[in-house]
N, C-alpha and C. Protein backbone atom coordinates (compact mmCIF):
# COMPACT_ATOMS: atom_id res chain seq x y z
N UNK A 1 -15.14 -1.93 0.18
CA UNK A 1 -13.79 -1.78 -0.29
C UNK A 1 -12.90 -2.72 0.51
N UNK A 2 -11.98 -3.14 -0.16
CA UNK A 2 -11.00 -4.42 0.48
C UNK A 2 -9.82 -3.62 0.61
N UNK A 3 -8.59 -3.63 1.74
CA UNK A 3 -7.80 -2.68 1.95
C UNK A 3 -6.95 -3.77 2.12
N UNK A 4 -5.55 -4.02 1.25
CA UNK A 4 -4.84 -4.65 1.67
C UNK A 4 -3.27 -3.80 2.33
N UNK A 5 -2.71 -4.95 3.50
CA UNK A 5 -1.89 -3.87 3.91
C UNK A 5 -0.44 -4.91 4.50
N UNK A 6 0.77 -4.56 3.60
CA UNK A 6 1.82 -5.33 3.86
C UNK A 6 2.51 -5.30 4.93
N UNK A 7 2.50 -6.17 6.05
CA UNK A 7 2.66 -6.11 7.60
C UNK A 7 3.70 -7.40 7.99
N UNK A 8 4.13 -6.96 8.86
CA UNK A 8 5.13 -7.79 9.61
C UNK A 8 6.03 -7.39 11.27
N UNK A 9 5.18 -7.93 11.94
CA UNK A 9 5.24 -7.76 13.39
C UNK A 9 4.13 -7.17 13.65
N UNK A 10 3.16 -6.63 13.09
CA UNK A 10 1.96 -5.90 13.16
C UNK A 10 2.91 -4.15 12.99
N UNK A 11 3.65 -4.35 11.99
CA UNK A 11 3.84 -2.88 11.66
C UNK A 11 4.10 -2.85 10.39
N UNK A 12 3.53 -1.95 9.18
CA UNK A 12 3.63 -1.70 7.92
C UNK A 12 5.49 -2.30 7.56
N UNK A 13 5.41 -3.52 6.77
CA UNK A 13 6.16 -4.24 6.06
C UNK A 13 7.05 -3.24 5.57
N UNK A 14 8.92 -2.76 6.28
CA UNK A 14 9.42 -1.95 5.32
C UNK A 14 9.66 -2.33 3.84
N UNK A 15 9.46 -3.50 3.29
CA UNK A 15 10.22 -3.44 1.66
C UNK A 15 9.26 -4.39 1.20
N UNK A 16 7.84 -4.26 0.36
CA UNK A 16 6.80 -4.79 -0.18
C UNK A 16 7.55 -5.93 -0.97
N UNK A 17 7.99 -6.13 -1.65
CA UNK A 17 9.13 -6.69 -3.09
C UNK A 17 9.10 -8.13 -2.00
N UNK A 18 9.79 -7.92 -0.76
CA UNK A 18 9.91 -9.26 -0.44
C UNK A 18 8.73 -10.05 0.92
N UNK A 19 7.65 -9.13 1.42
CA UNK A 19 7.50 -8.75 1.90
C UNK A 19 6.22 -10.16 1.63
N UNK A 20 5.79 -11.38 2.97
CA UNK A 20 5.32 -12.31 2.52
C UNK A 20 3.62 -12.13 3.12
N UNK A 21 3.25 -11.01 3.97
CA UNK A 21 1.84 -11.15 4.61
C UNK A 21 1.22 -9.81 4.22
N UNK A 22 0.03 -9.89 3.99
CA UNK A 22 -0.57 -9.17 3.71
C UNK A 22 -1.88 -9.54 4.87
N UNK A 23 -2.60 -7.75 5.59
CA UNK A 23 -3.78 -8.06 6.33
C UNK A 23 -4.81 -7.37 5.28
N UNK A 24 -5.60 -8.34 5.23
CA UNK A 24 -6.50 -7.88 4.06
C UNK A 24 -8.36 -7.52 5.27
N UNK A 25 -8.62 -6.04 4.70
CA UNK A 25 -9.68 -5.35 5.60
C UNK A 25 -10.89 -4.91 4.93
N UNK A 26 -11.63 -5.63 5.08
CA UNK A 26 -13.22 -5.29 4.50
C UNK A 26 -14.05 -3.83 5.16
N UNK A 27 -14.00 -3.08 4.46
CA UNK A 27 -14.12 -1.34 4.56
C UNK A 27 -15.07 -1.66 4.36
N UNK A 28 -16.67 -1.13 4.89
CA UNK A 28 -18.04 -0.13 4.48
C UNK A 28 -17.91 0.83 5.43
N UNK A 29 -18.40 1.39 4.50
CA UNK A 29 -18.71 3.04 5.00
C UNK A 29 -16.99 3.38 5.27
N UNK A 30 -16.92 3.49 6.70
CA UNK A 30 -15.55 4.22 7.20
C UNK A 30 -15.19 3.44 8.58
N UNK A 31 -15.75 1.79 8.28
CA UNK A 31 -15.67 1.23 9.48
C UNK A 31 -14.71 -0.27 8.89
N UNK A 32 -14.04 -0.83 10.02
CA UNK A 32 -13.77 -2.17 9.41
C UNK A 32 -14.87 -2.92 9.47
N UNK A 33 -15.26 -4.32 9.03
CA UNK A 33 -16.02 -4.90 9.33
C UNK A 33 -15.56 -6.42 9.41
N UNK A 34 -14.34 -6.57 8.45
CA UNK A 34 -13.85 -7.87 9.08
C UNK A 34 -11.87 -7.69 8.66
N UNK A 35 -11.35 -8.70 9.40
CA UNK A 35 -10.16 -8.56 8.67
C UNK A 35 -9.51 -10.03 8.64
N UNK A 36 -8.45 -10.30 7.97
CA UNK A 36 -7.59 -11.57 7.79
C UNK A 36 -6.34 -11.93 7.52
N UNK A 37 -5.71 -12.35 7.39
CA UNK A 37 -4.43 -12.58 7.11
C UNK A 37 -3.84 -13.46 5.96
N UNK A 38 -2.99 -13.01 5.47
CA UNK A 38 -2.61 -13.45 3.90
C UNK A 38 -1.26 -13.85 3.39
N UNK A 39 -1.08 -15.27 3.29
CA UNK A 39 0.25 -14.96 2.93
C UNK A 39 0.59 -15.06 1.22
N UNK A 40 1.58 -14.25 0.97
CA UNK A 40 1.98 -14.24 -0.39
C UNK A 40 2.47 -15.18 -0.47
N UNK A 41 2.27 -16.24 -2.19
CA UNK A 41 3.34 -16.67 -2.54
C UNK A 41 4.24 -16.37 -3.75
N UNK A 42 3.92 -15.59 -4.91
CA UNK A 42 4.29 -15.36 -5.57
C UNK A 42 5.20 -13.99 -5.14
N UNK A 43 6.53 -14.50 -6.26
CA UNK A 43 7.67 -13.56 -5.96
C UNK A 43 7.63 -12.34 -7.05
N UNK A 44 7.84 -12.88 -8.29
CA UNK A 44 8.03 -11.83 -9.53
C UNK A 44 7.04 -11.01 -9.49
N UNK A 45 6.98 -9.87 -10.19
CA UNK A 45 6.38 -8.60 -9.81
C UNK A 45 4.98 -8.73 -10.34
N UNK A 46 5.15 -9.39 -11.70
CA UNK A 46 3.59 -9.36 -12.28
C UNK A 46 2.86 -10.62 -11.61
N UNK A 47 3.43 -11.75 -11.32
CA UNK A 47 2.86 -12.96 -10.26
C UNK A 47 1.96 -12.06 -9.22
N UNK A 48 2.80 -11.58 -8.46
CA UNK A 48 2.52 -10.75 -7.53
C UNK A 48 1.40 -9.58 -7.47
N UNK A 49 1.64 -8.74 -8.78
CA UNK A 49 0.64 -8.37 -8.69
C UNK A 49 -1.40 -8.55 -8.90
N UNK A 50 -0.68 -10.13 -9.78
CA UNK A 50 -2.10 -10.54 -10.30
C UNK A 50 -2.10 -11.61 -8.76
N UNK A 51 -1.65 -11.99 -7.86
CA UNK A 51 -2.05 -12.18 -6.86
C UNK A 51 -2.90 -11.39 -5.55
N UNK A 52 -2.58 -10.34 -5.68
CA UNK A 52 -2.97 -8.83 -5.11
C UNK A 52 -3.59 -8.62 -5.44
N UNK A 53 -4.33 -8.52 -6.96
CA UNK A 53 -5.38 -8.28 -7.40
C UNK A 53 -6.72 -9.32 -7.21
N UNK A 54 -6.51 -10.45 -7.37
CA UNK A 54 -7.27 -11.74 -7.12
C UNK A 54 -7.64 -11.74 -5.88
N UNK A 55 -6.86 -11.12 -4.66
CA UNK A 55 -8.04 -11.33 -3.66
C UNK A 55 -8.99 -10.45 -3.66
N UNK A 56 -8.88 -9.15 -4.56
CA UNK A 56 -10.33 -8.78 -4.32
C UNK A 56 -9.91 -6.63 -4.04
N UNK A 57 -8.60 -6.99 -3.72
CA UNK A 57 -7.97 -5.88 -3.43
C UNK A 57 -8.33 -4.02 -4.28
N UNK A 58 -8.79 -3.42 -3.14
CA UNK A 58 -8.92 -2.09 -4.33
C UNK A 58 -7.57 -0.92 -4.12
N UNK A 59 -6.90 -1.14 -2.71
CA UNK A 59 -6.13 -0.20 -2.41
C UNK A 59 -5.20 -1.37 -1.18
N UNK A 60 -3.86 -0.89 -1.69
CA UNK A 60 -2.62 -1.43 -1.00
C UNK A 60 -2.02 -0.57 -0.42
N UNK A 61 -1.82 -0.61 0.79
CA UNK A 61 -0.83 0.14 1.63
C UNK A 61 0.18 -0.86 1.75
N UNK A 62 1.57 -0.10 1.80
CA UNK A 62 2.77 -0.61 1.63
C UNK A 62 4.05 0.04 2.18
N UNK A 63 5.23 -0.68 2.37
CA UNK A 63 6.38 0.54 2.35
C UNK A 63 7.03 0.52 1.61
N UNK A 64 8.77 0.48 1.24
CA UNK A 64 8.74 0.96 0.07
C UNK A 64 8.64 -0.35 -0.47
N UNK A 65 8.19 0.24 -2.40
CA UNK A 65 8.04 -0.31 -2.96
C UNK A 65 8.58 -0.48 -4.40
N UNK A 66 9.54 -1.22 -5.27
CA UNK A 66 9.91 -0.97 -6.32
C UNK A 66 9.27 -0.18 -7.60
N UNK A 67 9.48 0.11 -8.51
CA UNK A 67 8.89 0.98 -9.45
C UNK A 67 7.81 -0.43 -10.44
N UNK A 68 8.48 -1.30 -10.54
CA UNK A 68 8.01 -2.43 -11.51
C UNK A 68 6.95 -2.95 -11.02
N UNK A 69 7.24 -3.44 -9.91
CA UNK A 69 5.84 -3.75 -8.51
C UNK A 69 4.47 -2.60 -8.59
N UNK A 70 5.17 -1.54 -8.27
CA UNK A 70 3.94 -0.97 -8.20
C UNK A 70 3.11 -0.07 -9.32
N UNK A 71 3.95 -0.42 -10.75
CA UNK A 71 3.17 -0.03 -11.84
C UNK A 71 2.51 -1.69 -11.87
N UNK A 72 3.25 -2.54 -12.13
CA UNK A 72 2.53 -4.11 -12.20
C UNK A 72 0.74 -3.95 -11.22
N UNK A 73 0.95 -3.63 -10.22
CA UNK A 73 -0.12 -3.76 -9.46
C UNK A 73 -1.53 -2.72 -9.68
N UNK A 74 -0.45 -1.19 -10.41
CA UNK A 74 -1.41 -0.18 -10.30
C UNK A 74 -2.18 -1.04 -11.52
N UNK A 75 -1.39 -1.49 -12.94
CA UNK A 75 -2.08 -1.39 -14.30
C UNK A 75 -3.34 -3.30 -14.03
N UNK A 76 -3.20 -3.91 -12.45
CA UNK A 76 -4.66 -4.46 -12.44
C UNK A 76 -5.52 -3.78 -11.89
N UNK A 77 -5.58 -2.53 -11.81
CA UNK A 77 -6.62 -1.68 -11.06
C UNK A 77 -6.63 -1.62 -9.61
N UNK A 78 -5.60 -1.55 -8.62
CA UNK A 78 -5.08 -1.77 -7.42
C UNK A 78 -4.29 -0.12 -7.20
N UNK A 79 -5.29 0.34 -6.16
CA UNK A 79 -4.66 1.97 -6.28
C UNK A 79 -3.11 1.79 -4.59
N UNK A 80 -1.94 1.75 -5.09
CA UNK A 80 -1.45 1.89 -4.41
C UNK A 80 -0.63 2.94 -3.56
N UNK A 81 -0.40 2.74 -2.43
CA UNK A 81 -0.10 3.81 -0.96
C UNK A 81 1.31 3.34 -1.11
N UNK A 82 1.71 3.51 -1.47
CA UNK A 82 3.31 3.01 -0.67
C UNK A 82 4.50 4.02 0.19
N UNK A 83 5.65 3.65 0.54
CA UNK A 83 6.47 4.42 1.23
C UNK A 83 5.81 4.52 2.65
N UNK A 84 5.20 3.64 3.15
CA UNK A 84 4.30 4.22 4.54
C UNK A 84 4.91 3.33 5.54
N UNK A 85 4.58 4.07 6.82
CA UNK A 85 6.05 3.34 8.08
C UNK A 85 4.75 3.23 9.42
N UNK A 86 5.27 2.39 10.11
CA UNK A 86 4.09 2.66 11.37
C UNK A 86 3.51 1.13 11.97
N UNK A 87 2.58 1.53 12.90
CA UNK A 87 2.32 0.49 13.83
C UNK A 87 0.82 0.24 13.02
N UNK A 88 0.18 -1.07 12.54
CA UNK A 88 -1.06 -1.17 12.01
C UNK A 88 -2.21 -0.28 12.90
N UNK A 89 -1.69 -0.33 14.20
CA UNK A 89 -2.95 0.27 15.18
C UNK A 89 -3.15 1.48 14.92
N UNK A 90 -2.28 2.06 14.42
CA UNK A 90 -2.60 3.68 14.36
C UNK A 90 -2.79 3.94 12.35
N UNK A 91 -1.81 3.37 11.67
CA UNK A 91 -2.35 3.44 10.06
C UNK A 91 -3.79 3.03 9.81
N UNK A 92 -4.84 1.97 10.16
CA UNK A 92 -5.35 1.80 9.67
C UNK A 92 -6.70 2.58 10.36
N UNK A 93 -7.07 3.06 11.35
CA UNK A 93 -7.57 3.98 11.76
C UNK A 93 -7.33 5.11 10.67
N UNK A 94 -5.99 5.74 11.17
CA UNK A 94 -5.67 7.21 10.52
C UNK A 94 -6.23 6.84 8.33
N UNK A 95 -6.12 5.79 7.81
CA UNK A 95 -6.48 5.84 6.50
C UNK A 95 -7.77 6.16 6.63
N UNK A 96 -8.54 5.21 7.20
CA UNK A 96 -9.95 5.23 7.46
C UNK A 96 -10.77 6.53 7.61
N UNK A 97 -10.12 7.47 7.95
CA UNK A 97 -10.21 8.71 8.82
C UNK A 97 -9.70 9.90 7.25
N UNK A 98 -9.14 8.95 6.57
CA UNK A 98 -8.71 10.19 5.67
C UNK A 98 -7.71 10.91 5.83
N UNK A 99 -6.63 10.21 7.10
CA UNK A 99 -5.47 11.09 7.50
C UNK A 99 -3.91 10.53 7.73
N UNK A 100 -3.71 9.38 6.72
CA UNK A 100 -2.31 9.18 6.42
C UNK A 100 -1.47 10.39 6.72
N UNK A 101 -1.78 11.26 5.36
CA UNK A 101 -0.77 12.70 5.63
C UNK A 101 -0.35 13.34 6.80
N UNK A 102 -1.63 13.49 7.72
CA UNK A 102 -1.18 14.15 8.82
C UNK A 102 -0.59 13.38 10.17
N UNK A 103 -0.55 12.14 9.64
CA UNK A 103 0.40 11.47 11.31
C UNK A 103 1.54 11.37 10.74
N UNK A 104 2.76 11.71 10.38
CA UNK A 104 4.10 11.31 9.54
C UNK A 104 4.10 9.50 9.56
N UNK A 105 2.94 9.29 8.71
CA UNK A 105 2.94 7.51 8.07
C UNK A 105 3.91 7.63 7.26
N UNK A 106 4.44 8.73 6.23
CA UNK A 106 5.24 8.57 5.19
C UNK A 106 6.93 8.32 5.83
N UNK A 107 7.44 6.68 5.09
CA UNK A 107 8.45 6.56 5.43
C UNK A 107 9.93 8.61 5.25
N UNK A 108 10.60 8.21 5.88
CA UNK A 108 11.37 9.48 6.36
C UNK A 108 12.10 9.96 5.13
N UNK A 109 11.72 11.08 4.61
CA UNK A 109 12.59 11.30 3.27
C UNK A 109 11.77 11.07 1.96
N UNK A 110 11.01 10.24 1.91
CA UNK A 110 9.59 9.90 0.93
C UNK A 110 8.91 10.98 0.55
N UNK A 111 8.22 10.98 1.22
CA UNK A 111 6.77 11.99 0.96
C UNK A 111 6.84 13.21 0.19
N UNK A 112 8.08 14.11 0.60
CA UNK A 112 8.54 14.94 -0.30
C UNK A 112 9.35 14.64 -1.44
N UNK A 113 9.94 13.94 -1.72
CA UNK A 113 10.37 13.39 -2.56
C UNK A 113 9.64 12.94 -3.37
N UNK A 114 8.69 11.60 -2.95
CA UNK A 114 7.67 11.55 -4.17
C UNK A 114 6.68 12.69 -4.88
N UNK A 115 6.52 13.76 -4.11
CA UNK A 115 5.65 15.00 -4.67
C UNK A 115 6.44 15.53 -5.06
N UNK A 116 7.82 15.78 -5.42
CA UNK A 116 8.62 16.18 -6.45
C UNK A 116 8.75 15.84 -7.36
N UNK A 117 8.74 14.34 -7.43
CA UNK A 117 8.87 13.66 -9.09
C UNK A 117 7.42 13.74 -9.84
N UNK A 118 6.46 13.57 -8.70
CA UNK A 118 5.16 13.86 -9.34
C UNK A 118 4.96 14.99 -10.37
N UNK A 119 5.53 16.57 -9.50
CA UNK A 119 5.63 17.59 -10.28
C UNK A 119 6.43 17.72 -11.16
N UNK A 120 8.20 16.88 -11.74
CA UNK A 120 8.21 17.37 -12.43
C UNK A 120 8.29 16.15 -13.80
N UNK A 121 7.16 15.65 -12.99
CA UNK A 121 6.66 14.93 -14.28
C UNK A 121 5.48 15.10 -14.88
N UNK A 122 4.48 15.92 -14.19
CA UNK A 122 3.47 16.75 -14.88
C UNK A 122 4.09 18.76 -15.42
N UNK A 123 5.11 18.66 -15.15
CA UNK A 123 5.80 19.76 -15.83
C UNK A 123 6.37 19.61 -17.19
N UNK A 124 6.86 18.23 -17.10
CA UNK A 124 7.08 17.68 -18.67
C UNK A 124 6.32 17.43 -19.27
N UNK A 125 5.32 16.98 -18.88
CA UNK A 125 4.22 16.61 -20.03
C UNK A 125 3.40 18.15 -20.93
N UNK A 126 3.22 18.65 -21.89
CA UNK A 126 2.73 19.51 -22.80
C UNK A 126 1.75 18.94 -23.41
């Protein structure tokens, strides 16, 4: 699995949209095995996302992220994380581990918020 992750200073990139490096991390099993550095060039959302997708990418961690961006990225098959805050040293461990949720990675005000719209948008649906 290829883990890409929008960074700047070596801490999760706050605003993906403009956001020009990506560290891209070769996952087996539950280990890294290599990693690299990436810079974006494409700006517009669908550029962008078929750039994201082309390296190989299965899952993006991000912070926030526009709505257009990250349907653009989900609909090339790119499962994205976004709203996430933090130092790379400790996110990419804690993903690895299966435990985003429990270190407060979620930018401040997010996390609940997005599991609200989640619900009451599977409340609308019949």
């Amino acid at each position: 699995m290829k883990v890409a992750i929008a960074h700047w200073q070596d801490r999760i990139s706050p605003v993906f949209d403009v956001s020009d490096r990506l560290c891209l991390i070769q996952i087996e099993g539950q280990r890294e095995v290599s990693r690299e550095n990436v810079v974006l060039k494409m700006r517009d959302p669908f550029g962008r996302a078929k750039e994201v997708a082309g390296l190989g990418t299965n899952v993006l961690l991000c912070g926030a992220i526009s709505h257009v961006l990250e349907k653009a990225i989900m609909a090339t098959g790119v499962q994205v994380i976004g709203f996430l805050c933090g130092d790379l040293g400790a996110v990419i461990p804690a993903f690895l581990q299966g435990h985003l949720d429990d270190g407060g990675f979620f930018m401040p005000g997010c996390y609940r918020q997005r599991q609200r719209h989640r619900f009451r948008g599977r409340r609308g649906r019949r």
